[in-house]
N, C-alpha and C. Protein backbone atom coordinates (compact mmCIF):
# COMPACT_ATOMS: atom_id res chain seq x y z
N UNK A 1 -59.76 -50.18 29.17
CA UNK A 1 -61.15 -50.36 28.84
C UNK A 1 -61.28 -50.62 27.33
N UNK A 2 -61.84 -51.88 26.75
CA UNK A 2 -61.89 -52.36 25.64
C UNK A 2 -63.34 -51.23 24.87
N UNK A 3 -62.68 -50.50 23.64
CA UNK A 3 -63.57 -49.72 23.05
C UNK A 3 -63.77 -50.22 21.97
N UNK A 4 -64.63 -49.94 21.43
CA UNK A 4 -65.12 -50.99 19.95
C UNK A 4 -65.95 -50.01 18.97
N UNK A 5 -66.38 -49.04 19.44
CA UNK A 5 -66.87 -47.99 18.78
C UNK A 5 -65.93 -46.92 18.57
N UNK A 6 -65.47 -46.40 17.12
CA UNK A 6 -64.28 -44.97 16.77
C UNK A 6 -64.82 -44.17 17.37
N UNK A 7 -65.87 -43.63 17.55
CA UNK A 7 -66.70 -42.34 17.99
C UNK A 7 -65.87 -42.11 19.51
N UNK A 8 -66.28 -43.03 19.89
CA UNK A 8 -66.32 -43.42 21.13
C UNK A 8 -64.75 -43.24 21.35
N UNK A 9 -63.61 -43.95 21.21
CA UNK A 9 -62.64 -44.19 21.04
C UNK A 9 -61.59 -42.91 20.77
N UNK A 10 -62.12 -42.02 19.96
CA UNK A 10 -61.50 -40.81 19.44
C UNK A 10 -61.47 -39.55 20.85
N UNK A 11 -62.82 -40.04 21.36
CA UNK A 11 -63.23 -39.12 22.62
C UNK A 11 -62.11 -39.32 23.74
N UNK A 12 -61.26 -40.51 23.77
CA UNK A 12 -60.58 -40.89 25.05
C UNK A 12 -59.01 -41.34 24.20
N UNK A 13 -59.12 -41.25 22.95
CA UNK A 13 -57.51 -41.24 22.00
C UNK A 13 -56.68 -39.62 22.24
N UNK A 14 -56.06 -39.29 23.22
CA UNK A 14 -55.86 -37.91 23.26
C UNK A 14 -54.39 -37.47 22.39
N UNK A 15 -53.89 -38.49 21.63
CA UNK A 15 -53.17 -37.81 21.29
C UNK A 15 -53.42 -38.18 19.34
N UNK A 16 -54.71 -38.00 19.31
CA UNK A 16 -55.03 -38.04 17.90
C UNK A 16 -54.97 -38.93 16.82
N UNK A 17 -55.63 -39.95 16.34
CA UNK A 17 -55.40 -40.94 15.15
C UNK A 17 -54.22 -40.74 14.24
N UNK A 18 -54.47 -39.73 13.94
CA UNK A 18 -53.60 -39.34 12.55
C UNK A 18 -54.18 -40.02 11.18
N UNK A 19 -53.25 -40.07 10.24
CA UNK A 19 -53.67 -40.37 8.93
C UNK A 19 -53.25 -41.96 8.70
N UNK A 20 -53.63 -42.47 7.67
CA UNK A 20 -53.45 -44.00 7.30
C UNK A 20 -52.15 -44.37 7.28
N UNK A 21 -51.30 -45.23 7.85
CA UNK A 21 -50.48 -45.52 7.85
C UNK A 21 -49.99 -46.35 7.00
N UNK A 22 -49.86 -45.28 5.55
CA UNK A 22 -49.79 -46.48 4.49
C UNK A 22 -48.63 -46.96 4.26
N UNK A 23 -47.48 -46.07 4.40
CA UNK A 23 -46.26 -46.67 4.23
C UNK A 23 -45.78 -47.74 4.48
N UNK A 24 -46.29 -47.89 6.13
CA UNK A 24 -46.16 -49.54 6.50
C UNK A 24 -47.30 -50.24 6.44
N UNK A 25 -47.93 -50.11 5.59
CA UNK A 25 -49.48 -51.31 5.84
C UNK A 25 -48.97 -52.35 5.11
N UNK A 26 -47.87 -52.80 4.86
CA UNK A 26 -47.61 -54.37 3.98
C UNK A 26 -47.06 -54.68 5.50
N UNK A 27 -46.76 -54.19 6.64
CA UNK A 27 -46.28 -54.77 7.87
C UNK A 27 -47.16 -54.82 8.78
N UNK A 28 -48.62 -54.94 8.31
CA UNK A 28 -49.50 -55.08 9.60
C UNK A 28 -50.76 -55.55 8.66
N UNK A 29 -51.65 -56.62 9.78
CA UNK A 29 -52.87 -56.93 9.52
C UNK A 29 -54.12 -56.07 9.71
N UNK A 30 -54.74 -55.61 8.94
CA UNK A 30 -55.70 -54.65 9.50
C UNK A 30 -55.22 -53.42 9.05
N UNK A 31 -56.06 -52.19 9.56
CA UNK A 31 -55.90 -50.94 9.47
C UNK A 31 -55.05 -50.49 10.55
N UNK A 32 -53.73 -49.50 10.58
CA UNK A 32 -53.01 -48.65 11.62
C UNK A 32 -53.42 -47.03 11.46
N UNK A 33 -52.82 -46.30 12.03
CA UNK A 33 -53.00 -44.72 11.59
C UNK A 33 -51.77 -44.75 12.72
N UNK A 34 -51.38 -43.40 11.86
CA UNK A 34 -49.81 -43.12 12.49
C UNK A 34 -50.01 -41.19 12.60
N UNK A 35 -49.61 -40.92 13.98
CA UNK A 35 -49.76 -39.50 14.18
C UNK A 35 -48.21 -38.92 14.50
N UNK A 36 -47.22 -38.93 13.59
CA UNK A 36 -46.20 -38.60 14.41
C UNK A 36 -46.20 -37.07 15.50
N UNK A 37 -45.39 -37.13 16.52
CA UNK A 37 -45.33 -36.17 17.80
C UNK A 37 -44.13 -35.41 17.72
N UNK A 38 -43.33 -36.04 17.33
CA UNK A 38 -42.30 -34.85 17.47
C UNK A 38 -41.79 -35.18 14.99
N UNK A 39 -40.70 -34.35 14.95
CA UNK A 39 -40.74 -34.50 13.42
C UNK A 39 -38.90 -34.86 13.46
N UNK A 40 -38.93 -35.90 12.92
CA UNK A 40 -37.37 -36.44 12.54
C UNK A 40 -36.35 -35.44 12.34
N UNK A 41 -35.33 -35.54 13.16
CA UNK A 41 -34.33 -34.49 13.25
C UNK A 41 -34.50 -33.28 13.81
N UNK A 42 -35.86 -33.78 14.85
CA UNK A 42 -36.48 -32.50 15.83
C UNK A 42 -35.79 -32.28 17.14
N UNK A 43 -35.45 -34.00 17.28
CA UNK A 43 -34.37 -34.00 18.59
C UNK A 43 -33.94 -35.76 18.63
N UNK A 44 -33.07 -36.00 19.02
CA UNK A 44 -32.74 -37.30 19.09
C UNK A 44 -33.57 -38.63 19.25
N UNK A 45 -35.10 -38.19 19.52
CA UNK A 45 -36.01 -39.36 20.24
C UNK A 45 -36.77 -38.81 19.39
N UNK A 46 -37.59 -39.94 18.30
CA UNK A 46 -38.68 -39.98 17.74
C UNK A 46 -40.05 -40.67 18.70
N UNK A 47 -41.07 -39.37 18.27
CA UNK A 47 -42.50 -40.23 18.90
C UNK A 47 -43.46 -39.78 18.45
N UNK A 48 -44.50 -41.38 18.03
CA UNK A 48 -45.33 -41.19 17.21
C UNK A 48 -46.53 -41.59 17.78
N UNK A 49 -48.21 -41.29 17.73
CA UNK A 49 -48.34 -42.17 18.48
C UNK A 49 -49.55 -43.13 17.16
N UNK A 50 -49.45 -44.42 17.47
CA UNK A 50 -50.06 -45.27 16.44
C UNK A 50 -51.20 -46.02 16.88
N UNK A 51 -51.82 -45.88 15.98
CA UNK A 51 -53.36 -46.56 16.61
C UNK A 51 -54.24 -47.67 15.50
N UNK A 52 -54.58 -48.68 16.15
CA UNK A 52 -55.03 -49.94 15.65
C UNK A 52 -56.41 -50.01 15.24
N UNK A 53 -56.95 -50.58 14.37
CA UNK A 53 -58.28 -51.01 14.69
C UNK A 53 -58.52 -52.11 15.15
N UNK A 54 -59.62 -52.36 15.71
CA UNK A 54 -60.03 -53.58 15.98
C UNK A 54 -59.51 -55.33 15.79
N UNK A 55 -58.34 -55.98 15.58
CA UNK A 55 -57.94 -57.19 15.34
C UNK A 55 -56.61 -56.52 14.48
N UNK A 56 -56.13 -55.01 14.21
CA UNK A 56 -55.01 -54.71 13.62
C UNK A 56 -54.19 -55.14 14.70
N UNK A 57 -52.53 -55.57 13.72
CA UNK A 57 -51.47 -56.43 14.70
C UNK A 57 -50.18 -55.81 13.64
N UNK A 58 -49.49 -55.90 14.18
CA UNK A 58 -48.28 -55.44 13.43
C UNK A 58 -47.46 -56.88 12.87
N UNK A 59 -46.86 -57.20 12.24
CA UNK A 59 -46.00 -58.12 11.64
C UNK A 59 -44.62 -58.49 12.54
N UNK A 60 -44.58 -59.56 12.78
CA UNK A 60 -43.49 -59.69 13.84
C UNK A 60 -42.25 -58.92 13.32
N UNK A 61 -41.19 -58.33 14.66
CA UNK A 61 -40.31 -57.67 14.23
C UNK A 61 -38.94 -57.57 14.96
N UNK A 62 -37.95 -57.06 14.66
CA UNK A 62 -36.97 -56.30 15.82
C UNK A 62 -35.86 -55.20 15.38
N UNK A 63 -36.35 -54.80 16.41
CA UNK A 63 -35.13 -53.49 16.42
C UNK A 63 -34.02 -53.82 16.47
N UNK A 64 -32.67 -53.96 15.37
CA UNK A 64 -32.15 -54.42 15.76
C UNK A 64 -31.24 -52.60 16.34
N UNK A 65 -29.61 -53.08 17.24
CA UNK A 65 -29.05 -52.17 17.27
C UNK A 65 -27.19 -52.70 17.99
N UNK A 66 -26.37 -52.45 17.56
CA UNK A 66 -25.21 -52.73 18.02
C UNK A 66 -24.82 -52.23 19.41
N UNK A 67 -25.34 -51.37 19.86
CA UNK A 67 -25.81 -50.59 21.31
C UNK A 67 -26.80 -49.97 21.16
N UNK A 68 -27.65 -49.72 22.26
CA UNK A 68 -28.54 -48.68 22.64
C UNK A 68 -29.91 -49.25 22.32
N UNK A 69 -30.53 -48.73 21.33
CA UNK A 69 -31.80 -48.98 20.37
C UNK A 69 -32.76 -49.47 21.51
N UNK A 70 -33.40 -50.24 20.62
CA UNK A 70 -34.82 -50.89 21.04
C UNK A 70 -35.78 -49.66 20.78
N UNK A 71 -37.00 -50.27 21.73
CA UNK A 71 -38.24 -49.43 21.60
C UNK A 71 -39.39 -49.67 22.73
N UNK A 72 -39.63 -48.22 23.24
CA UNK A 72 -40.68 -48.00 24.53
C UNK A 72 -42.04 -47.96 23.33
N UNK A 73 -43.36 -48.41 24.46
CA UNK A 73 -44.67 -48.37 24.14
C UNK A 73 -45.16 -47.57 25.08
N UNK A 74 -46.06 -46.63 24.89
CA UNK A 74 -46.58 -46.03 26.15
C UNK A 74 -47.85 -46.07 25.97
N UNK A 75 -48.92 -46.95 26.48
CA UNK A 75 -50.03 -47.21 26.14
C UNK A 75 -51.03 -46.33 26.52
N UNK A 76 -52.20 -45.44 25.48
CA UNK A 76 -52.68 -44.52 26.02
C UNK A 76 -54.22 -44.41 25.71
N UNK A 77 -54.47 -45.65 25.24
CA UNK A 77 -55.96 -45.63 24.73
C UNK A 77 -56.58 -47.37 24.31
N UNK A 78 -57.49 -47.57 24.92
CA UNK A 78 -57.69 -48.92 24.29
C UNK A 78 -57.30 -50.28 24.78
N UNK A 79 -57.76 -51.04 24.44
CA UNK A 79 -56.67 -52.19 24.63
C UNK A 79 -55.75 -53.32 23.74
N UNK A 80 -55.15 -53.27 23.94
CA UNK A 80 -53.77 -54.94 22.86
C UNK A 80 -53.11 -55.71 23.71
N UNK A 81 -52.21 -55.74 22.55
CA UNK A 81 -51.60 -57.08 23.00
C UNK A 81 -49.84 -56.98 22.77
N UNK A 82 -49.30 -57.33 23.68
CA UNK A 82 -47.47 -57.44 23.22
C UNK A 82 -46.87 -58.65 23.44
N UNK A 83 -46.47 -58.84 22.36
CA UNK A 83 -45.69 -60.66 22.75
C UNK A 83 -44.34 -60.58 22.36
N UNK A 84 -43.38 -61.15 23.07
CA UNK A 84 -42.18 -61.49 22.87
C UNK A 84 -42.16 -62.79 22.30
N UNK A 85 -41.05 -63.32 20.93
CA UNK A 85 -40.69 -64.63 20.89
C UNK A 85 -41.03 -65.43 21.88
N UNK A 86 -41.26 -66.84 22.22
CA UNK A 86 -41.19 -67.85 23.09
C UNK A 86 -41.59 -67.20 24.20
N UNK A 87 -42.34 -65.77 24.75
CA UNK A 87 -42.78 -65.36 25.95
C UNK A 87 -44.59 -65.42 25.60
N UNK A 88 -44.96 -65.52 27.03
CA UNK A 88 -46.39 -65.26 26.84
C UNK A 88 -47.00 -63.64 26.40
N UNK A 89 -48.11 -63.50 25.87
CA UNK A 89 -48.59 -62.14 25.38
C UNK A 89 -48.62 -61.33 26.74
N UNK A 90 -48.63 -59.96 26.56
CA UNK A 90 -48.97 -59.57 27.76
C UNK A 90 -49.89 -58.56 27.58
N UNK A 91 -51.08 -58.32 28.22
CA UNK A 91 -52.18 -57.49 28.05
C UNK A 91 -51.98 -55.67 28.05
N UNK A 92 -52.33 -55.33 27.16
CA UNK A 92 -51.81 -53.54 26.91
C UNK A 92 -53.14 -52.83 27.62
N UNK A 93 -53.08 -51.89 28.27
CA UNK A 93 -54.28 -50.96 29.10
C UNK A 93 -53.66 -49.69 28.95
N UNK A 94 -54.16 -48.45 29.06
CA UNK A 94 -53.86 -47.42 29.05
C UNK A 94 -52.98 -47.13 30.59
N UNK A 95 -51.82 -46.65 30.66
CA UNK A 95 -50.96 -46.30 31.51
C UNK A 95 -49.58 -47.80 31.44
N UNK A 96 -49.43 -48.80 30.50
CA UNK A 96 -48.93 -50.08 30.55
C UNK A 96 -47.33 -49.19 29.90
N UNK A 97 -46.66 -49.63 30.41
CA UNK A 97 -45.39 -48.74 29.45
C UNK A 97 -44.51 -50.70 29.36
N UNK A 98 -43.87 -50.50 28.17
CA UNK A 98 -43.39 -51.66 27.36
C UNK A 98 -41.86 -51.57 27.42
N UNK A 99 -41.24 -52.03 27.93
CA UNK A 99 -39.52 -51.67 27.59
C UNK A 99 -39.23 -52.58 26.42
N UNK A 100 -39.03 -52.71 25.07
CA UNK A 100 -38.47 -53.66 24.28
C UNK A 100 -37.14 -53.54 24.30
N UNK A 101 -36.50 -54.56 24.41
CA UNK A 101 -34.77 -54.32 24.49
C UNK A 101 -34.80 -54.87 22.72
N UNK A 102 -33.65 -53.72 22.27
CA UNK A 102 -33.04 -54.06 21.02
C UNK A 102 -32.49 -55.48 20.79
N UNK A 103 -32.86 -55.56 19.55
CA UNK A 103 -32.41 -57.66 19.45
C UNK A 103 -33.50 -58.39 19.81
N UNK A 104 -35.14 -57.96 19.86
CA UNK A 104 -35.73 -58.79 20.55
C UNK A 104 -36.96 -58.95 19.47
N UNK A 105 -37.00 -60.31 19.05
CA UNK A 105 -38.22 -60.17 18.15
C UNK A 105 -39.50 -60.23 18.53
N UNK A 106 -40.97 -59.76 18.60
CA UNK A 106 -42.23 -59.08 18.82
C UNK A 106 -42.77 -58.59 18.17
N UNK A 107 -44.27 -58.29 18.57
CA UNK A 107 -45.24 -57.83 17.78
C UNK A 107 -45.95 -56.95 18.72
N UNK A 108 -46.95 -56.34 18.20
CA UNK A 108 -48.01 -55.41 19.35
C UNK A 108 -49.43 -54.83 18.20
N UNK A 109 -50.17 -55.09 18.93
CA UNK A 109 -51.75 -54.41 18.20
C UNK A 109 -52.68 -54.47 18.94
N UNK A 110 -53.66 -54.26 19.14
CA UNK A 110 -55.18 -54.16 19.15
C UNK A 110 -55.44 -55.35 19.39
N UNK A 111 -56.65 -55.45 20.43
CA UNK A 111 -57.48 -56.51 21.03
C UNK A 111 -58.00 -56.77 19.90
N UNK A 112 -59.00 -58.12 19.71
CA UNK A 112 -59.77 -58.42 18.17
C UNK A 112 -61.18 -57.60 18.77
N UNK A 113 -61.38 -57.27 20.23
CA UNK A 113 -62.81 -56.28 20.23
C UNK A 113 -62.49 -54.78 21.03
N UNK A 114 -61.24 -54.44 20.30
CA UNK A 114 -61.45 -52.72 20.58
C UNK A 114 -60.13 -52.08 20.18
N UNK A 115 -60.42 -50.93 19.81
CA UNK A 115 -59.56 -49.59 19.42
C UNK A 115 -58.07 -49.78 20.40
N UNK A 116 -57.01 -49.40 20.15
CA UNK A 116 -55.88 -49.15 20.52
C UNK A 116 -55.03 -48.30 20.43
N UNK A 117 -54.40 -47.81 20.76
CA UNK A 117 -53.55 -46.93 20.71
C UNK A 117 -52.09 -46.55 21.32
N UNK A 118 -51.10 -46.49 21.14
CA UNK A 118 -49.78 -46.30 22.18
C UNK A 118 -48.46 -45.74 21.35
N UNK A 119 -47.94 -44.65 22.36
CA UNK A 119 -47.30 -44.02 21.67
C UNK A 119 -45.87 -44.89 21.12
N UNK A 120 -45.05 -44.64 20.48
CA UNK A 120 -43.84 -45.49 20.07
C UNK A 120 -42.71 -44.53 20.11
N UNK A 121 -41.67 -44.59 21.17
CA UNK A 121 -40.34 -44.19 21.19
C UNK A 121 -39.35 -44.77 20.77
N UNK A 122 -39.01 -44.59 19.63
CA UNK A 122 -37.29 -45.04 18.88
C UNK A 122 -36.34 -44.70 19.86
N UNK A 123 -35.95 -46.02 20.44
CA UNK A 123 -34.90 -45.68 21.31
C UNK A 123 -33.29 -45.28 20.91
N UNK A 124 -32.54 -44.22 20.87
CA UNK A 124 -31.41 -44.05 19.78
C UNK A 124 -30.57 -45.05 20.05
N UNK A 125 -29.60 -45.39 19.65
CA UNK A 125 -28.54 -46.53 19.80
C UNK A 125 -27.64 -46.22 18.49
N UNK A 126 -26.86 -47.17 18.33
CA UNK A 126 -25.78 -47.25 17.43
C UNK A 126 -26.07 -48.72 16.30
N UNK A 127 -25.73 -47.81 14.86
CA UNK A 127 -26.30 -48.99 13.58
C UNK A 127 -27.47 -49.69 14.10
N UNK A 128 -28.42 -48.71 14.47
CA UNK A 128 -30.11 -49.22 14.47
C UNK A 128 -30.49 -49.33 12.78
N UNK A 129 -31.74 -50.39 13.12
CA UNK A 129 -32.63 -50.68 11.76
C UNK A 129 -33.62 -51.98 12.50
N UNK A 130 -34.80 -51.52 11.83
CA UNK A 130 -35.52 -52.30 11.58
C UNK A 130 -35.82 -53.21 10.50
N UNK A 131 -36.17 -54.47 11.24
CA UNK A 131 -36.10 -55.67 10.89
C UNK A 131 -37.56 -56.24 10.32
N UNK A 132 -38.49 -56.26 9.69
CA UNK A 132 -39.83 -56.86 9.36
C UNK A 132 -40.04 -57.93 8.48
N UNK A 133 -40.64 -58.81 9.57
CA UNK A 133 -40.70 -59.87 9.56
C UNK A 133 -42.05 -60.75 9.41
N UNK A 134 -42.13 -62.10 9.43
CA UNK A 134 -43.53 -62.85 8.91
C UNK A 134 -44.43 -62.09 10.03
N UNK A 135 -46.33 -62.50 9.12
CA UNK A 135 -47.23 -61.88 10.40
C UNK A 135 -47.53 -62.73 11.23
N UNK A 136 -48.07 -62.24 12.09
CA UNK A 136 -48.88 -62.69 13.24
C UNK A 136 -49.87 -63.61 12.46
N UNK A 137 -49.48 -64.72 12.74
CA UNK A 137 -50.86 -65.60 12.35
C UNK A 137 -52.04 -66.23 13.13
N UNK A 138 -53.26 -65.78 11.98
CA UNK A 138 -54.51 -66.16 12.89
C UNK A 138 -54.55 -66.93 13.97
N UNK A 139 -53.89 -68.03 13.72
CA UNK A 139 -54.00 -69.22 15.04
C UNK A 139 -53.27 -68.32 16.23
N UNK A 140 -51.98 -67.52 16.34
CA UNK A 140 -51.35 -67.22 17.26
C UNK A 140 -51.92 -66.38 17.67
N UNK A 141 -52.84 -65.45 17.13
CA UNK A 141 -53.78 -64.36 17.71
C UNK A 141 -54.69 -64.87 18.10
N UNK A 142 -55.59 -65.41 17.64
CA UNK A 142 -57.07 -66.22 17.86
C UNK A 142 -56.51 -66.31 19.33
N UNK A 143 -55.97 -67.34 19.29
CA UNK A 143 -55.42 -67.96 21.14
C UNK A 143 -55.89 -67.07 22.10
N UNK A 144 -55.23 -65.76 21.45
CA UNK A 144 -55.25 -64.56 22.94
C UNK A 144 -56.87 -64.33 22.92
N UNK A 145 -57.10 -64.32 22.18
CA UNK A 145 -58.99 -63.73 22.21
C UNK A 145 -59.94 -64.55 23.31
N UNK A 146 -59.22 -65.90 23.56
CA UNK A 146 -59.98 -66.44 24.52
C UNK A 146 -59.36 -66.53 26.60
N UNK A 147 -58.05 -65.86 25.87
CA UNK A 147 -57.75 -64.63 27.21
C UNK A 147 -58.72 -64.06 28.03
């Protein structure tokens, strides 16, 4: 369900906004907020859950990893968007779970008319790192809006 009002949005975000996600805001268009869930070196699987505003998109990217890696989405509020390289976007709803296989370049954010949200699991693997890359450009987003 596309939400467009925070008020509104916060009421059905159950696992909390969190604070500005400034560290990475040179890797995304728009505003993020990042709530991490568990705390690094809490247990092998990091999870955070991150939330968009309105037309926020993340900067294309990939996990890379020599085994294992990648990264789950577990969509829990709102609606977006996930695109693979050369694949079509695919529409994010609350209950949508994302398998990204490591090595795969993509993006993910927020509809351009509503709130988003989904949690992010670092999948462990071997010589993981992230990769950040050019943004999402207007024309390639615009497109989906008439989705």
């Amino acid at each position: 369900m596309k939400i467009q009002n925070q008020a509104e949005f916060e009421k059905v975000n159950i696992f909390g906004t969190g604070a500005p996600n400034d560290a990475f805001a040179r890797y995304f268009t728009g505003k993020s907020f990042l709530n991490p869930l568990t705390q690094p070196g809490e247990s092998a699987v990091f999870l955070a859950n991150v939330t968009f505003e309105p037309g926020c998109r993340n900067n294309w990217h990939i996990h890379h990893a020599k085994s294992g890696g990648g990264q789950l989405l577990i969509c829990t509020a709102g609606e977006g968007w996930y695109q693979e390289e050369g694949k079509a976007a695919v529409s994010l709803t609350p209950g949508t779970v994302i398998t990204i296989p490591a090595n795969v370049k993509h993006w993910h954010g927020a509809k351009i008319d509503s709130w988003f949200s989904h949690i992010a699991v670092e999948v462990p693997g071997e010589e993981t790192a992230n990769e950040w890359l050019e943004p999402v450009t207007d024309e390639v987003y615009h497109q989906l809006c008439s989705m």
